[in-house]
PDB file of N, CA and C in Angstrom:
ATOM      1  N   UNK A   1      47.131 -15.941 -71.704  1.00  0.00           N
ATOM      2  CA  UNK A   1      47.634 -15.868 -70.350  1.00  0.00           C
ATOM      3  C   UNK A   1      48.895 -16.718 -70.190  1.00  0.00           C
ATOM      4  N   UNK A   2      48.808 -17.749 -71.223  1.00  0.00           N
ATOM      5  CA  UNK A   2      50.115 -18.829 -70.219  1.00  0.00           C
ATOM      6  C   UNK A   2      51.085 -18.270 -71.384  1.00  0.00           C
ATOM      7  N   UNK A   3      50.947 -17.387 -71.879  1.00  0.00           N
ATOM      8  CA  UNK A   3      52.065 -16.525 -73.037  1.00  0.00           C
ATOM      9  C   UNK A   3      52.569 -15.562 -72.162  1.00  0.00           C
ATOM     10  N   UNK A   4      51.802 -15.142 -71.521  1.00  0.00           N
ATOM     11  CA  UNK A   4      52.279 -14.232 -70.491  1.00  0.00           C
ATOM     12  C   UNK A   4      52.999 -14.518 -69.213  1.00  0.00           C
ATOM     13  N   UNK A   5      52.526 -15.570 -68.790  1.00  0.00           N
ATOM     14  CA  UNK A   5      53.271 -16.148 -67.705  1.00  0.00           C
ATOM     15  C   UNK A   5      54.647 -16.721 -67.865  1.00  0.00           C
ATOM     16  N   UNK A   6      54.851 -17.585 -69.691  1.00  0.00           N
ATOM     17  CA  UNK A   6      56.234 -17.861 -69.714  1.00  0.00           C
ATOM     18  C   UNK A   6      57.104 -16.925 -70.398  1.00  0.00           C
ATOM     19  N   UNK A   7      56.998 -16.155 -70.503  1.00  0.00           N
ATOM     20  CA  UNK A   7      57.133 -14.214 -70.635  1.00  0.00           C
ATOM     21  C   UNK A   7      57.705 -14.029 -69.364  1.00  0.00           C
ATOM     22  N   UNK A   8      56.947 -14.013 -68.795  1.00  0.00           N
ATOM     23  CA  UNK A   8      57.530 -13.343 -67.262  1.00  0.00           C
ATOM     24  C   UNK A   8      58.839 -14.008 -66.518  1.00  0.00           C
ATOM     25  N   UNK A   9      58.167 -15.678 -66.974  1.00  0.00           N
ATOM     26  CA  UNK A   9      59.111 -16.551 -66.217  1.00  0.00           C
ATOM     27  C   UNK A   9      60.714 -16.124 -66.764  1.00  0.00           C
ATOM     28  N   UNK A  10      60.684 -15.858 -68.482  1.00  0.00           N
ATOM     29  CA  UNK A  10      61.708 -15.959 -68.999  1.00  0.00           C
ATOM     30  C   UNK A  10      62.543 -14.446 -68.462  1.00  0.00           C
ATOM     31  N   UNK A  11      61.948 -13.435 -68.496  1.00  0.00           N
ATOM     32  CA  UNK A  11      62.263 -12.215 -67.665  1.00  0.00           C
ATOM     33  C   UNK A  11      62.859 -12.114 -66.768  1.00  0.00           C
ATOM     34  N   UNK A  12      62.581 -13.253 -65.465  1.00  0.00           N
ATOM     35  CA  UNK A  12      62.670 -13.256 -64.392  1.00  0.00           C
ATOM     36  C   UNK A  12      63.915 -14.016 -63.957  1.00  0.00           C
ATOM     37  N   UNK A  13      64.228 -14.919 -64.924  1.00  0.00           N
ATOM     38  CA  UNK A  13      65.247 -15.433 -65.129  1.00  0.00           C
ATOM     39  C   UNK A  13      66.403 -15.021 -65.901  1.00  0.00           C
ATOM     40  N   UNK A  14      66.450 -14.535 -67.017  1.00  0.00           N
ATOM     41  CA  UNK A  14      67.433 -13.974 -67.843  1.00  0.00           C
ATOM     42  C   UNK A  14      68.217 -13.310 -67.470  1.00  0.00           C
ATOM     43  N   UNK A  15      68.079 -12.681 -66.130  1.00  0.00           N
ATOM     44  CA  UNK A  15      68.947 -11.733 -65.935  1.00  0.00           C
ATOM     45  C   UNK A  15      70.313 -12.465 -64.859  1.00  0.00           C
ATOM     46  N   UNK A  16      69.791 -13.438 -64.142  1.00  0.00           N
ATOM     47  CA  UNK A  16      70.886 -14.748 -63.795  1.00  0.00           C
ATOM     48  C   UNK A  16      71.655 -15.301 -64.952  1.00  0.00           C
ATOM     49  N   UNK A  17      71.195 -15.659 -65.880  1.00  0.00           N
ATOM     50  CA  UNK A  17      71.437 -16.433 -66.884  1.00  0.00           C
ATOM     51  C   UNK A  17      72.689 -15.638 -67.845  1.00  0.00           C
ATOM     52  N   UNK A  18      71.792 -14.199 -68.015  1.00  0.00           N
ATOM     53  CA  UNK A  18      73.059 -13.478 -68.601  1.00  0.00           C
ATOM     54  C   UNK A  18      74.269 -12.785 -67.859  1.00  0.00           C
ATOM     55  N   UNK A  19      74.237 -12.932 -66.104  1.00  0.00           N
ATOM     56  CA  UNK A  19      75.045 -12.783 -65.248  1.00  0.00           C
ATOM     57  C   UNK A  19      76.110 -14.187 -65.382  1.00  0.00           C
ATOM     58  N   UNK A  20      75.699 -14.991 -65.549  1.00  0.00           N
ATOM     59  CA  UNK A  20      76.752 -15.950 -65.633  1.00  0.00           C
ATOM     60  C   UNK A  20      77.391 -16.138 -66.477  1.00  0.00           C
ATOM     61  N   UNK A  21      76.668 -16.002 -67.913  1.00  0.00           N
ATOM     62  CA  UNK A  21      77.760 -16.351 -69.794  1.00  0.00           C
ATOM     63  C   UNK A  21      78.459 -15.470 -69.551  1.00  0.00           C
ATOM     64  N   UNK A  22      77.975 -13.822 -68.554  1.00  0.00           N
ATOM     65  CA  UNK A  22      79.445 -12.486 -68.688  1.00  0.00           C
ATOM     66  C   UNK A  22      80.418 -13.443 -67.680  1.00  0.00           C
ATOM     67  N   UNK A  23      80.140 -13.926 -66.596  1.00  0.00           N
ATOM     68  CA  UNK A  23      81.491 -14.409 -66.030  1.00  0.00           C
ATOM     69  C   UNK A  23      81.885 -15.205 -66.401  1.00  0.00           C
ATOM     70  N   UNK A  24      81.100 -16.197 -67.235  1.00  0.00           N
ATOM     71  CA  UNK A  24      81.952 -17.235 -67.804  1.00  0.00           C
ATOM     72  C   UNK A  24      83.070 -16.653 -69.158  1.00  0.00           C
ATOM     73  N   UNK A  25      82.455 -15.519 -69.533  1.00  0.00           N
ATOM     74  CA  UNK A  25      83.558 -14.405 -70.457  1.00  0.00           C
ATOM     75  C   UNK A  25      84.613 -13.713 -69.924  1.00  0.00           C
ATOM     76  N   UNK A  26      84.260 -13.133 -69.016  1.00  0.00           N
ATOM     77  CA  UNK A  26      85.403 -12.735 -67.962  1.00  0.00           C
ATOM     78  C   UNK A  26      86.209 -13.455 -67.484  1.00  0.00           C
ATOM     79  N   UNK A  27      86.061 -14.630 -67.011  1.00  0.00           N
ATOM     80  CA  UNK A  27      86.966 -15.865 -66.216  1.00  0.00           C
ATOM     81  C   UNK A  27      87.939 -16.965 -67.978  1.00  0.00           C
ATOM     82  N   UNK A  28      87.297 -16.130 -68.858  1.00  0.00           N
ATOM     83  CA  UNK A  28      88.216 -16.866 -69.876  1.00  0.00           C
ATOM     84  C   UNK A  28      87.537 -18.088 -70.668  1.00  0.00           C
ATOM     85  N   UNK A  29      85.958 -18.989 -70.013  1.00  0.00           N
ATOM     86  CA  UNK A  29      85.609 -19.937 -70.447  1.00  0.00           C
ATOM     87  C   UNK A  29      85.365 -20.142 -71.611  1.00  0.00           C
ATOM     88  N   UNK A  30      84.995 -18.839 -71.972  1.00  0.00           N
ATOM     89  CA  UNK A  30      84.197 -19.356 -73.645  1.00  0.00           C
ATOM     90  C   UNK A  30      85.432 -19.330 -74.443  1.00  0.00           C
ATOM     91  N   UNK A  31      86.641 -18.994 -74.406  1.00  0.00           N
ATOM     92  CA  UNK A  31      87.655 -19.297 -75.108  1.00  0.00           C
ATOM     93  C   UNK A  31      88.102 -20.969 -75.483  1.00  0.00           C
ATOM     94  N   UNK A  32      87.508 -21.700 -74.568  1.00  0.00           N
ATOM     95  CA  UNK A  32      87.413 -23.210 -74.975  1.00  0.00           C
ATOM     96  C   UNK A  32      86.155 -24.009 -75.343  1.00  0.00           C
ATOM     97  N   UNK A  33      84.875 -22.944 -75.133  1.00  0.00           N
ATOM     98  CA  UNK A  33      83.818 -23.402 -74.843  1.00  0.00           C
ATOM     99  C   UNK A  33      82.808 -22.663 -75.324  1.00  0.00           C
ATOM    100  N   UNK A  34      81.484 -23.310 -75.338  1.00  0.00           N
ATOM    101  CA  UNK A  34      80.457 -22.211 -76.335  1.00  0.00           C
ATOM    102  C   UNK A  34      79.001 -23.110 -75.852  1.00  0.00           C
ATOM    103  N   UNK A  35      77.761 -22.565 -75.554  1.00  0.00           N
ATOM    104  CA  UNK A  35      77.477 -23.071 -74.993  1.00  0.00           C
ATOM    105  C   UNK A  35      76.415 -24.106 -75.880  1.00  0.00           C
ATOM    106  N   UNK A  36      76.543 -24.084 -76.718  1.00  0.00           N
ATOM    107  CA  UNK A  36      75.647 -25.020 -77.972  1.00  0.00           C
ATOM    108  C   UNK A  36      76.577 -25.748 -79.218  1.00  0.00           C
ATOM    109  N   UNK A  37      77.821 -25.817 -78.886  1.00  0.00           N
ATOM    110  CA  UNK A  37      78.607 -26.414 -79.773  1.00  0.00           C
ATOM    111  C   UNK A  37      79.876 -26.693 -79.116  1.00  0.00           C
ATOM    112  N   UNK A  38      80.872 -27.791 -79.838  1.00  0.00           N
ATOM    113  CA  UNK A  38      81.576 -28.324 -79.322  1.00  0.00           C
ATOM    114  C   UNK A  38      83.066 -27.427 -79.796  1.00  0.00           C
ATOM    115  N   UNK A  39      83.939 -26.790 -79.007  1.00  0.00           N
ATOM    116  CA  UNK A  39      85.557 -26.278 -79.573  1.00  0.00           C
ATOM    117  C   UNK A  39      86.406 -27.137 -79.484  1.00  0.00           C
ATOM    118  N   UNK A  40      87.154 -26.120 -78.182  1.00  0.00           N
ATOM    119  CA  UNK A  40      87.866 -26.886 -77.903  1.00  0.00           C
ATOM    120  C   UNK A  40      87.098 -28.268 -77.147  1.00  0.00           C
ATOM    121  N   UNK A  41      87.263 -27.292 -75.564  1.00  0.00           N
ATOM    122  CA  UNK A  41      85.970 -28.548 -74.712  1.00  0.00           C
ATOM    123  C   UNK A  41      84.655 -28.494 -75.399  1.00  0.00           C
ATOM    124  N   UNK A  42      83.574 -29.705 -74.746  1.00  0.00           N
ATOM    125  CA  UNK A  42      82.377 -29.581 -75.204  1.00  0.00           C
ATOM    126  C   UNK A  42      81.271 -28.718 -75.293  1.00  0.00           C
ATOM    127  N   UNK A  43      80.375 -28.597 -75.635  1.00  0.00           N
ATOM    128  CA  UNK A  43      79.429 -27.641 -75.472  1.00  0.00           C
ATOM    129  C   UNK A  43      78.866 -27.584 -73.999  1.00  0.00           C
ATOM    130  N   UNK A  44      78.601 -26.447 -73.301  1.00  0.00           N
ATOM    131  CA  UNK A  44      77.896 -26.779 -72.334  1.00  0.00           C
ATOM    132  C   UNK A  44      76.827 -27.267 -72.195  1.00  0.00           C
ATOM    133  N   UNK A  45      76.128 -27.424 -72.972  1.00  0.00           N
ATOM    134  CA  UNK A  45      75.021 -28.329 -73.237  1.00  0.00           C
ATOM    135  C   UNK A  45      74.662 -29.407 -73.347  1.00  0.00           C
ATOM    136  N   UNK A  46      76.022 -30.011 -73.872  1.00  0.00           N
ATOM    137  CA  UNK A  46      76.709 -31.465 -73.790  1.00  0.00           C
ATOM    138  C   UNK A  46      76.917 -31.949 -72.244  1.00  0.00           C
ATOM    139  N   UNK A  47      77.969 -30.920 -71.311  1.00  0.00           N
ATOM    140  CA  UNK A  47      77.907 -30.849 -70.290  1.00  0.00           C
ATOM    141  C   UNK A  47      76.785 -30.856 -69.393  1.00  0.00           C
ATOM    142  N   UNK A  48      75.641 -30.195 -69.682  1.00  0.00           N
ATOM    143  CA  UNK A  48      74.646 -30.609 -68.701  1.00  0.00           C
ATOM    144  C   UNK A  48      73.592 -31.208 -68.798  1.00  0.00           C
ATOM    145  N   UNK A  49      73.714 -31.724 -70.158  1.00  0.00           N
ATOM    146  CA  UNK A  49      72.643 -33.240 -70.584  1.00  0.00           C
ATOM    147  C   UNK A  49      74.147 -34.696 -69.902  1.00  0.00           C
ATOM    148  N   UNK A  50      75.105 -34.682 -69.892  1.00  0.00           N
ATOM    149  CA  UNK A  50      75.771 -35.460 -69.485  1.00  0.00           C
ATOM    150  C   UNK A  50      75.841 -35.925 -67.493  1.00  0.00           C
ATOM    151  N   UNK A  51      75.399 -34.593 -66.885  1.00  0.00           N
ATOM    152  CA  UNK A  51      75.585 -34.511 -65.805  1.00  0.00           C
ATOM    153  C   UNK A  51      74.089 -34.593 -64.922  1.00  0.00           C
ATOM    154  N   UNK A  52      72.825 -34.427 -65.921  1.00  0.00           N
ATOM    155  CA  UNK A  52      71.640 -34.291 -65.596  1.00  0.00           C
ATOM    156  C   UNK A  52      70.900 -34.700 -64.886  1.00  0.00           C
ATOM    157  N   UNK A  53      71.484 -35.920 -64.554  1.00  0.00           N
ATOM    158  CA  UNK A  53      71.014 -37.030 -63.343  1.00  0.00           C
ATOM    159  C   UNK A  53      71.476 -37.087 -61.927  1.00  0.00           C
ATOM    160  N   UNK A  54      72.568 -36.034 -61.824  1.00  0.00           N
ATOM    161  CA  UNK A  54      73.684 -36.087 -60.526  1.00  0.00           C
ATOM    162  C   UNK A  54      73.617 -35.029 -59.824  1.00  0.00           C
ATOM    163  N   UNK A  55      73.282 -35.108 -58.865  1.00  0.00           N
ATOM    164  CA  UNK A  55      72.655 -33.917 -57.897  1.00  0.00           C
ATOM    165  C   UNK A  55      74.039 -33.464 -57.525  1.00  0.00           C
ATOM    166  N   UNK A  56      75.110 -33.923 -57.588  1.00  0.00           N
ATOM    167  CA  UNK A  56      75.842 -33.297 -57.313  1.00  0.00           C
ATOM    168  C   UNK A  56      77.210 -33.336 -58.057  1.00  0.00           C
ATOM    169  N   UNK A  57      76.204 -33.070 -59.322  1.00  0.00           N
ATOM    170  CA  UNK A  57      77.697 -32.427 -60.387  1.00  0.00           C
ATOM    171  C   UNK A  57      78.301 -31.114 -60.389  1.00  0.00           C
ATOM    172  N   UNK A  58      76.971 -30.157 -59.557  1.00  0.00           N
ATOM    173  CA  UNK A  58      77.668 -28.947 -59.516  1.00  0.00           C
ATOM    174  C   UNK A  58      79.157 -29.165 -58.830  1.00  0.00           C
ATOM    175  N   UNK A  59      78.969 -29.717 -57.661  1.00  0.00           N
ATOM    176  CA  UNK A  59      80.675 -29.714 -57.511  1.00  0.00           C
ATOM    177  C   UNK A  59      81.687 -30.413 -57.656  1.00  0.00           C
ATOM    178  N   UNK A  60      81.136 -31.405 -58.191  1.00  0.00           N
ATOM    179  CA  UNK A  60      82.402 -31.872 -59.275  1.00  0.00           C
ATOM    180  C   UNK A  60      82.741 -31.082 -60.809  1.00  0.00           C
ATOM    181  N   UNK A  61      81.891 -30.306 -61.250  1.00  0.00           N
ATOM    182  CA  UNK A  61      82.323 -29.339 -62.075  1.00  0.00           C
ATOM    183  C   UNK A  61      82.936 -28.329 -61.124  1.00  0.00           C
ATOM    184  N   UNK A  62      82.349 -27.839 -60.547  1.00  0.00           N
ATOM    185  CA  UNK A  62      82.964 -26.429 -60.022  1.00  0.00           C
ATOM    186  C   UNK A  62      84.523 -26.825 -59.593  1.00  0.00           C
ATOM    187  N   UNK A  63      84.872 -28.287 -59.088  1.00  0.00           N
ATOM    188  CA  UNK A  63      86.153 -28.776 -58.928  1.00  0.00           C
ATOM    189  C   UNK A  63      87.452 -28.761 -60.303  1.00  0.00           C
ATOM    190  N   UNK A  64      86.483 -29.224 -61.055  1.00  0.00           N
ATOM    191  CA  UNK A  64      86.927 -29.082 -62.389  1.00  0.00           C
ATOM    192  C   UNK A  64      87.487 -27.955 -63.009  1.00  0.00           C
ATOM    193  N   UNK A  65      86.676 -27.297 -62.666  1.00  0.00           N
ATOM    194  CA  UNK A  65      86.762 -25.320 -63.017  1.00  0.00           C
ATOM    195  C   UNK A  65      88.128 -25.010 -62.473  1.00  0.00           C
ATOM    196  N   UNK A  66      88.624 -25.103 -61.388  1.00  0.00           N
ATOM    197  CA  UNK A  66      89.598 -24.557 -60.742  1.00  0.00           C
ATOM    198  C   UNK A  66      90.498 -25.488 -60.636  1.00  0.00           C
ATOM    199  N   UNK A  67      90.706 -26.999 -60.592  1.00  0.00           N
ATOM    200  CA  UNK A  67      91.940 -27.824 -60.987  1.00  0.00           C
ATOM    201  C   UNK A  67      91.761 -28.481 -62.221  1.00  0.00           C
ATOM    202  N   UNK A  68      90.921 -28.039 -62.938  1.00  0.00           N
ATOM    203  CA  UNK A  68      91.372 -28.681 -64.399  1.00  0.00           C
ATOM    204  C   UNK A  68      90.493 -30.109 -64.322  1.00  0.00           C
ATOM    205  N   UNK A  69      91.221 -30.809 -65.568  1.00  0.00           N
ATOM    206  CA  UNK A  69      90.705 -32.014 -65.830  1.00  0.00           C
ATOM    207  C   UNK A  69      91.168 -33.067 -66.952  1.00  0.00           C
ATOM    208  N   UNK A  70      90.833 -34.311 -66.842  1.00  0.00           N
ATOM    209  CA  UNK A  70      91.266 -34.666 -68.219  1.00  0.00           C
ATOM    210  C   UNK A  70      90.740 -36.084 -68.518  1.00  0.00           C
ATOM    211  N   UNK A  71      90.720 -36.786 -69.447  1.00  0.00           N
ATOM    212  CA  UNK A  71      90.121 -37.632 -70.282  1.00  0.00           C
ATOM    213  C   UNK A  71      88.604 -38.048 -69.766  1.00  0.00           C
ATOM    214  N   UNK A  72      87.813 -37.216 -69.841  1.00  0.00           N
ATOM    215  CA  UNK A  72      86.454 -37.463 -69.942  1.00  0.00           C
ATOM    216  C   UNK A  72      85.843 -36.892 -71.035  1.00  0.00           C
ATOM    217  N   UNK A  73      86.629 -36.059 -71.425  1.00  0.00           N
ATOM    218  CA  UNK A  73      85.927 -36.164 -72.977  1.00  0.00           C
ATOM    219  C   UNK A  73      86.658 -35.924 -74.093  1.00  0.00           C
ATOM    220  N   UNK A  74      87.710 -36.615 -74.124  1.00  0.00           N
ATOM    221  CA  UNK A  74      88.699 -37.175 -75.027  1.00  0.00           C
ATOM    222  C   UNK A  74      89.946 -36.656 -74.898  1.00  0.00           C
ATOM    223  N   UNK A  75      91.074 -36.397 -75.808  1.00  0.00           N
ATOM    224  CA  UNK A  75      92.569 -36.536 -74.890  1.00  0.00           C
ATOM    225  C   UNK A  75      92.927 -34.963 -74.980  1.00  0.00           C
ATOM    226  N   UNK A  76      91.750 -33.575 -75.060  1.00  0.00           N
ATOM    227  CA  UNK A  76      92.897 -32.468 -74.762  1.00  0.00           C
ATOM    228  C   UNK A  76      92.313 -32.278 -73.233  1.00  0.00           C
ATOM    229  N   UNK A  77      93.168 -31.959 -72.032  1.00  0.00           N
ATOM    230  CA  UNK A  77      92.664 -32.066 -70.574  1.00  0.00           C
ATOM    231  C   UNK A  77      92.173 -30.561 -70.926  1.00  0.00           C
ATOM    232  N   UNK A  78      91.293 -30.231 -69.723  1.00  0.00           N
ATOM    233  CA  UNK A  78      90.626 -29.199 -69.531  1.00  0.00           C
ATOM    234  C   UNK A  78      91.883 -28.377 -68.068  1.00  0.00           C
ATOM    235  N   UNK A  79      92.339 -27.289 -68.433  1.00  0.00           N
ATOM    236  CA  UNK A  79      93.289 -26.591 -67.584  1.00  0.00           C
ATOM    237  C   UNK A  79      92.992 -25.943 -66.294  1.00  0.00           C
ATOM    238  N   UNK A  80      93.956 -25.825 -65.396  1.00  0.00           N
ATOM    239  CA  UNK A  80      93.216 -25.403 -64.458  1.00  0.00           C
ATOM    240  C   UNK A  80      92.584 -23.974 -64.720  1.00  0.00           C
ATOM    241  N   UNK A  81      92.230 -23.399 -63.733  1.00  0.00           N
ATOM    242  CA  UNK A  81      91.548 -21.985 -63.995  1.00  0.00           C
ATOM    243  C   UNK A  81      92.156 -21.089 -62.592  1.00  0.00           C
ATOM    244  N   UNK A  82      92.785 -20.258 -62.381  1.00  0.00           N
ATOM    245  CA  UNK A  82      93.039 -19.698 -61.263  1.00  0.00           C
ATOM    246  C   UNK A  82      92.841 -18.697 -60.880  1.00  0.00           C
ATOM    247  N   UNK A  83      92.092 -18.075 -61.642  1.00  0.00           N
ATOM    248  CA  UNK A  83      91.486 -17.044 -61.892  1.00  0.00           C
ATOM    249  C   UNK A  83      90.278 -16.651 -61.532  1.00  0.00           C
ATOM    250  N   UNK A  84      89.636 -18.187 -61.165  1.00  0.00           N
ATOM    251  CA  UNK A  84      88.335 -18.502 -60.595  1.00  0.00           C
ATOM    252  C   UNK A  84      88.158 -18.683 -59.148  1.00  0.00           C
ATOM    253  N   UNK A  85      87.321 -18.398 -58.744  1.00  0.00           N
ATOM    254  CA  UNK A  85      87.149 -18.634 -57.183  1.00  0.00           C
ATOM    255  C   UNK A  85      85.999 -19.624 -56.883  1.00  0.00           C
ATOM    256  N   UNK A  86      86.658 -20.317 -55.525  1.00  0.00           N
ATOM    257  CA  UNK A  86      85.131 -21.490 -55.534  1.00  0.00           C
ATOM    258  C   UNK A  86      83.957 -20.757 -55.578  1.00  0.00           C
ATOM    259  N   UNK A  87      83.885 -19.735 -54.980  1.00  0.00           N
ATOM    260  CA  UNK A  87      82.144 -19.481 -55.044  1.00  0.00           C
ATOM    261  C   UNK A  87      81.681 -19.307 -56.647  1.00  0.00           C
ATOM    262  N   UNK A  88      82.811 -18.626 -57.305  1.00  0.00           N
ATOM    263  CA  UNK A  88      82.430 -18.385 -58.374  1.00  0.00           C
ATOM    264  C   UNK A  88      82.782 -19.681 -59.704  1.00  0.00           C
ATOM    265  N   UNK A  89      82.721 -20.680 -58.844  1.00  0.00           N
ATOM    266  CA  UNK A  89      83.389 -21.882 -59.901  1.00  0.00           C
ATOM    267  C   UNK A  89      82.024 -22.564 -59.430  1.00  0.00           C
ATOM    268  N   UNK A  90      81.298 -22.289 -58.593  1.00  0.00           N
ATOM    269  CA  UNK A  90      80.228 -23.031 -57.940  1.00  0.00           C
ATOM    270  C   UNK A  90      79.216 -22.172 -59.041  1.00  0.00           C
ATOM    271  N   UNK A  91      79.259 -20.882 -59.284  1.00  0.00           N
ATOM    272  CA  UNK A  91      77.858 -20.718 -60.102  1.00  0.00           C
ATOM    273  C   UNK A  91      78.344 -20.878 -61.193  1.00  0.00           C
ATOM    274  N   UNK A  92      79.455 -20.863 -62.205  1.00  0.00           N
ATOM    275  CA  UNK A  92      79.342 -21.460 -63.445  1.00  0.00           C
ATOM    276  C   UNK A  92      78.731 -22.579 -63.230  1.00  0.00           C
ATOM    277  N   UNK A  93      79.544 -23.593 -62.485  1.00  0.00           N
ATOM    278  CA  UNK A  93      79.268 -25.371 -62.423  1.00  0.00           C
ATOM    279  C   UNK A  93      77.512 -25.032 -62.960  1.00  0.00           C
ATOM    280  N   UNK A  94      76.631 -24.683 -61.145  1.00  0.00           N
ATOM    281  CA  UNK A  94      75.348 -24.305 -61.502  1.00  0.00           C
ATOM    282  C   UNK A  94      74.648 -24.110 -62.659  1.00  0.00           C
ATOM    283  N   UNK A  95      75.029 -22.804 -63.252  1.00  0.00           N
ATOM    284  CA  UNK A  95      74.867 -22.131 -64.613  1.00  0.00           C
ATOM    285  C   UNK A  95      74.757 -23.004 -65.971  1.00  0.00           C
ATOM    286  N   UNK A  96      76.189 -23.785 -65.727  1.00  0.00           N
ATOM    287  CA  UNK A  96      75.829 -25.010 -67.332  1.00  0.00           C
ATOM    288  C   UNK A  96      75.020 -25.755 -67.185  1.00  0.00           C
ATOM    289  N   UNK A  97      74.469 -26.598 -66.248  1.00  0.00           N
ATOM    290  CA  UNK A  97      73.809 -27.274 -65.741  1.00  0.00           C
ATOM    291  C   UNK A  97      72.388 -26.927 -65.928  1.00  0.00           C
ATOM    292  N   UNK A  98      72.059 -25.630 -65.901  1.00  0.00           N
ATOM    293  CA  UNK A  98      70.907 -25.461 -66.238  1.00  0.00           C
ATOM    294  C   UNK A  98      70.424 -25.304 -67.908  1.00  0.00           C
ATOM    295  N   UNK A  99      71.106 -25.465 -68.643  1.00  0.00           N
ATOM    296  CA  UNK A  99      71.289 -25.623 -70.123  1.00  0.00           C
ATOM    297  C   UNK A  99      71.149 -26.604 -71.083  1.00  0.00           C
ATOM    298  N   UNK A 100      70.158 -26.857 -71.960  1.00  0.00           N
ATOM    299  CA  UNK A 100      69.688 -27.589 -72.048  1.00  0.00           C
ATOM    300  C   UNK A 100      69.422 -27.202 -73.846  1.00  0.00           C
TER     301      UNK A 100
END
């Protein structure tokens, strides 16, 4: 039964989950980024074990997303994105964050 239940859970979720890696493909992210290893920027995973404690990193990422960034995780800055829109800089932010 509890095979079945985290079955379902994972079901029920995946389909958010794989709505966001396509926009984070579409909006250009994974060209610096990947979400279990480090490229250019860090892994997102890195990113949301780093942010894990802060209720409100979503929007200081999602800020990030759309004006860029720089020396927090070493000297290449992270660019702006303009291509992105807050709502949609708000569910990436979200999205890495849940990654683990």
């Amino acid at each position: 039964m509890k095979s079945f239940v985290m079955l379902s859970l994972a079901l029920v979720a995946s389909p958010a989950a794989f709505a966001s890696l396509d926009l984070a493909q579409k909006k250009n992210c994974m060209a610096c980024h990947a979400v279990d290893r480090k490229l250019v920027g860090p892994a997102y995973k890195d990113v949301a074990a780093k942010y894990a404690n802060d209720k409100e990193a979503y929007k200081k990422l999602a800020e990030k997303i759309i004006k860029g960034g720089k020396d927090v995780w070493g000297p290449v800055p992270m660019p702006a994105n303009s291509q992105v829109t807050p709502a949609e800089a708000e569910t990436l932010a979200k999205w890495v964050l849940t990654l683990k």
